[in-house]
N, C-alpha and C. Protein backbone atom coordinates (compact mmCIF):
# COMPACT_ATOMS: atom_id res chain seq x y z
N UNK A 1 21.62 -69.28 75.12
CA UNK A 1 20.69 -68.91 76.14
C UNK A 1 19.29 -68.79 75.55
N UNK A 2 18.27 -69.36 76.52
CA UNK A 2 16.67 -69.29 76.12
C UNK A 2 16.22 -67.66 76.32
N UNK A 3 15.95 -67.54 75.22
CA UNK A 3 15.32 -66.10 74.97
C UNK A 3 13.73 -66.29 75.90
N UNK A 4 13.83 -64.92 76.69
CA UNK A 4 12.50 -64.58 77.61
C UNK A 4 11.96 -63.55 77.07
N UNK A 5 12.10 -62.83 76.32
CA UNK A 5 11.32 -61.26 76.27
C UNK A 5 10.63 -61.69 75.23
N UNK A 6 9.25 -61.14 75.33
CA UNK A 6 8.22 -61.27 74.14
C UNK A 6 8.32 -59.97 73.34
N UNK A 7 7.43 -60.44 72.19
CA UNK A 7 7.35 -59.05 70.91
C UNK A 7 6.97 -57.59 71.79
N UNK A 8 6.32 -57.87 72.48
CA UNK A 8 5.15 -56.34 73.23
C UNK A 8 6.11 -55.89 74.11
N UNK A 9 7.03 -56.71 74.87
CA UNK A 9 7.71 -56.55 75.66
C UNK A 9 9.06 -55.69 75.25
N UNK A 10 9.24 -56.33 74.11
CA UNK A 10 10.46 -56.06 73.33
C UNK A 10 10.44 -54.43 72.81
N UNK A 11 9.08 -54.22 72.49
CA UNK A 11 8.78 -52.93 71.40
C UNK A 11 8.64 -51.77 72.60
N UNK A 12 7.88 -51.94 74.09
CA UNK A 12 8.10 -51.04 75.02
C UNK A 12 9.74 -50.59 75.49
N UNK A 13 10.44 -51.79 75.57
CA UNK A 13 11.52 -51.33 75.72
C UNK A 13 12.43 -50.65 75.11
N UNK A 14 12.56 -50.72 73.47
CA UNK A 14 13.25 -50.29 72.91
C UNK A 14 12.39 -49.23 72.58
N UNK A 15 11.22 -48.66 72.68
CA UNK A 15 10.60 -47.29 72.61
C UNK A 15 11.24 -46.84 73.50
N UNK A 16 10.90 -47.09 74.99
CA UNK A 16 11.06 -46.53 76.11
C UNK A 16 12.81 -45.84 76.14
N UNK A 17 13.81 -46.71 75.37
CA UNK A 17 15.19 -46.86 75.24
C UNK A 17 15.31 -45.31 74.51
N UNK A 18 14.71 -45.51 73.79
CA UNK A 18 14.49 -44.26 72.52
C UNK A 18 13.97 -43.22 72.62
N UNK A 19 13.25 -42.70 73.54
CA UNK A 19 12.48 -41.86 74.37
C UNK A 19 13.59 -41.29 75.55
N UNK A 20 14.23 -42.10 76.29
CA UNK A 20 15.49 -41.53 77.42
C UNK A 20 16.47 -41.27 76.50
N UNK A 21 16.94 -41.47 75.24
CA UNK A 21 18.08 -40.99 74.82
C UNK A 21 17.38 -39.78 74.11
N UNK A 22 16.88 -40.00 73.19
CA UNK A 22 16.36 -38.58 72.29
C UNK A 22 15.83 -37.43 73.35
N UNK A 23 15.26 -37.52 74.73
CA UNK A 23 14.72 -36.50 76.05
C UNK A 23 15.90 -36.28 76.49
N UNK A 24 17.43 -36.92 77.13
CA UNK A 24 18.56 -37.01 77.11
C UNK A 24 19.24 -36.03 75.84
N UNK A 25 19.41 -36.15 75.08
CA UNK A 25 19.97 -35.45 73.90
C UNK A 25 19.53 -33.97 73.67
N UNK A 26 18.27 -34.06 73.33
CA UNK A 26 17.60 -32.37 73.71
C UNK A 26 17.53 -31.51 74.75
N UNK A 27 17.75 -31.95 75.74
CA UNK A 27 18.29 -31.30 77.24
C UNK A 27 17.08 -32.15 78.16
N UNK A 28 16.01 -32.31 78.04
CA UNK A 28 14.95 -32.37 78.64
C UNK A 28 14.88 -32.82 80.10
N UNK A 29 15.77 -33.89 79.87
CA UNK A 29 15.91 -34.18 81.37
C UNK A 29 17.51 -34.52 81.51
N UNK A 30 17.76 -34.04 82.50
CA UNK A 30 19.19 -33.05 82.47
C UNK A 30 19.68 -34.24 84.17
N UNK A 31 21.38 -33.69 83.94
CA UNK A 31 21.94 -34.04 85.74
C UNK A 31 21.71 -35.73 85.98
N UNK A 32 22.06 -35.49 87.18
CA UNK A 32 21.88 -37.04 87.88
C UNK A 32 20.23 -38.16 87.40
N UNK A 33 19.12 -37.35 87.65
CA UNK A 33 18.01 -37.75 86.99
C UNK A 33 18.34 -38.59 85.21
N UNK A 34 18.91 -37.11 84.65
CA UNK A 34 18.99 -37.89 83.14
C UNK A 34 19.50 -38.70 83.08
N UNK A 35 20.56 -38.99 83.89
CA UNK A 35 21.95 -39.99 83.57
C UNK A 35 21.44 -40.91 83.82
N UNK A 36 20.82 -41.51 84.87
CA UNK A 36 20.24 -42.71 85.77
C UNK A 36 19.56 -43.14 84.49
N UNK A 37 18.07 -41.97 84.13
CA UNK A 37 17.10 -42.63 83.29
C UNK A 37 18.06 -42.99 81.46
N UNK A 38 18.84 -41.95 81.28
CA UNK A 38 19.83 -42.71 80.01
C UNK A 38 20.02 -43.91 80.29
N UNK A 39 20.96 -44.39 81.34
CA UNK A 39 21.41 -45.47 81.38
C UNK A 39 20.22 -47.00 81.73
N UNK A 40 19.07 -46.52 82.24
CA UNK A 40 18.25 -47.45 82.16
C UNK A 40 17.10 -47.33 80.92
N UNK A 41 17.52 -46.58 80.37
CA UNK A 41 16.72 -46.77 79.19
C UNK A 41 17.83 -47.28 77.86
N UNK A 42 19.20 -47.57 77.75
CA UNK A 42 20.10 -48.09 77.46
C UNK A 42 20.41 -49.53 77.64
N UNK A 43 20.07 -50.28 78.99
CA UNK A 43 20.02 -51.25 79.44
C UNK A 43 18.71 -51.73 78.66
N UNK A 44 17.70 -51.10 78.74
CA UNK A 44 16.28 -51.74 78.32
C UNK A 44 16.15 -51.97 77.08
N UNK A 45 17.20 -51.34 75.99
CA UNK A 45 16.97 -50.87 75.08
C UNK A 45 17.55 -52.13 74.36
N UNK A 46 19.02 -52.51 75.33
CA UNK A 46 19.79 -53.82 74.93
C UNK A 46 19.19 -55.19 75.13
N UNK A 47 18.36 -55.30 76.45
CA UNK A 47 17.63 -56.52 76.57
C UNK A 47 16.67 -56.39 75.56
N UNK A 48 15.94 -55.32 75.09
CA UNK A 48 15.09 -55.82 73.66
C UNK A 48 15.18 -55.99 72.82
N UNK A 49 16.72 -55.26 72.29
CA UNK A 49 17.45 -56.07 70.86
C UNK A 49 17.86 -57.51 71.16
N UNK A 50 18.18 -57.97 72.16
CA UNK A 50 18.86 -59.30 71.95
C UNK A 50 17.50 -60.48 72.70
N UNK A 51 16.57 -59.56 73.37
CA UNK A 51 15.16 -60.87 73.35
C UNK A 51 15.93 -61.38 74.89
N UNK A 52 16.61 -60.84 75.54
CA UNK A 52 17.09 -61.53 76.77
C UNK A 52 17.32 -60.57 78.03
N UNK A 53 16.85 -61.07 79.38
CA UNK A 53 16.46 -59.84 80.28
C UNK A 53 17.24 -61.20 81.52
N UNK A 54 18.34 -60.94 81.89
CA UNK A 54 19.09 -61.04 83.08
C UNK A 54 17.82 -61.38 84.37
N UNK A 55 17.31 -60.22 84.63
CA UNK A 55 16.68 -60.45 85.79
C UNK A 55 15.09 -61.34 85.69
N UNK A 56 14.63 -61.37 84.58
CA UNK A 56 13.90 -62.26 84.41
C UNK A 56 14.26 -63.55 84.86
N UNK A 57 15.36 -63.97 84.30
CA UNK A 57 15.98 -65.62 84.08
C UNK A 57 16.25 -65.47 85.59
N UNK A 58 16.90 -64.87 86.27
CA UNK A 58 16.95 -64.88 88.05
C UNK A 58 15.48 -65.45 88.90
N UNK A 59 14.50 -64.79 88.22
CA UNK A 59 12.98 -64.64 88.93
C UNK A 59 12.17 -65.91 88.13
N UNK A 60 12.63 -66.41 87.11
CA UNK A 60 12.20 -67.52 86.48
C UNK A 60 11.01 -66.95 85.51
N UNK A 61 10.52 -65.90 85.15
CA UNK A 61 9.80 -65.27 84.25
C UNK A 61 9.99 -65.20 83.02
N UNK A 62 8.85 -65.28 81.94
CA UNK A 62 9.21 -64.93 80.41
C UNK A 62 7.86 -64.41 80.09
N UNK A 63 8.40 -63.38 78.81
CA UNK A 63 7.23 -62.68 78.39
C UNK A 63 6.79 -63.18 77.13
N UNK A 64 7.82 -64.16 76.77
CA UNK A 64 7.52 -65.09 75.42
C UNK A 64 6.88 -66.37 75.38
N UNK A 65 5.87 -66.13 74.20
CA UNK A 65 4.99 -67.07 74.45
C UNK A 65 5.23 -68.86 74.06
């Protein structure tokens, strides 16, 4: 598969990934809220290790140059 996610793209997500689990882990954001944002900051976290975003390739978009 053709890789879509660019470097900038890549580094927000897996911050952002890293930010909902470590806020997740310390209590910070707690319940239904945390879980949702864990799990989409988990998802985001996987499309920027592997450089590939599902819904991009649907919408025909890439962040790579």
């Amino acid at each position: 598969m053709k890789k879509n996610v660019g470097s900038l793209d890549r580094l927000i997500r897996i911050l952002f990934a890293i930010a909902m689990v470590v806020l997740y882990l310390t209590g910070q954001i707690t319940g239904t809220t945390g879980i949702i944002l864990l799990i989409v900051g988990l998802i985001l976290g996987i499309t920027g290790l592997i450089s590939l975003c599902p819904i991009y390739m649907m919408l025909g978009l890439s962040s790579k140059k």
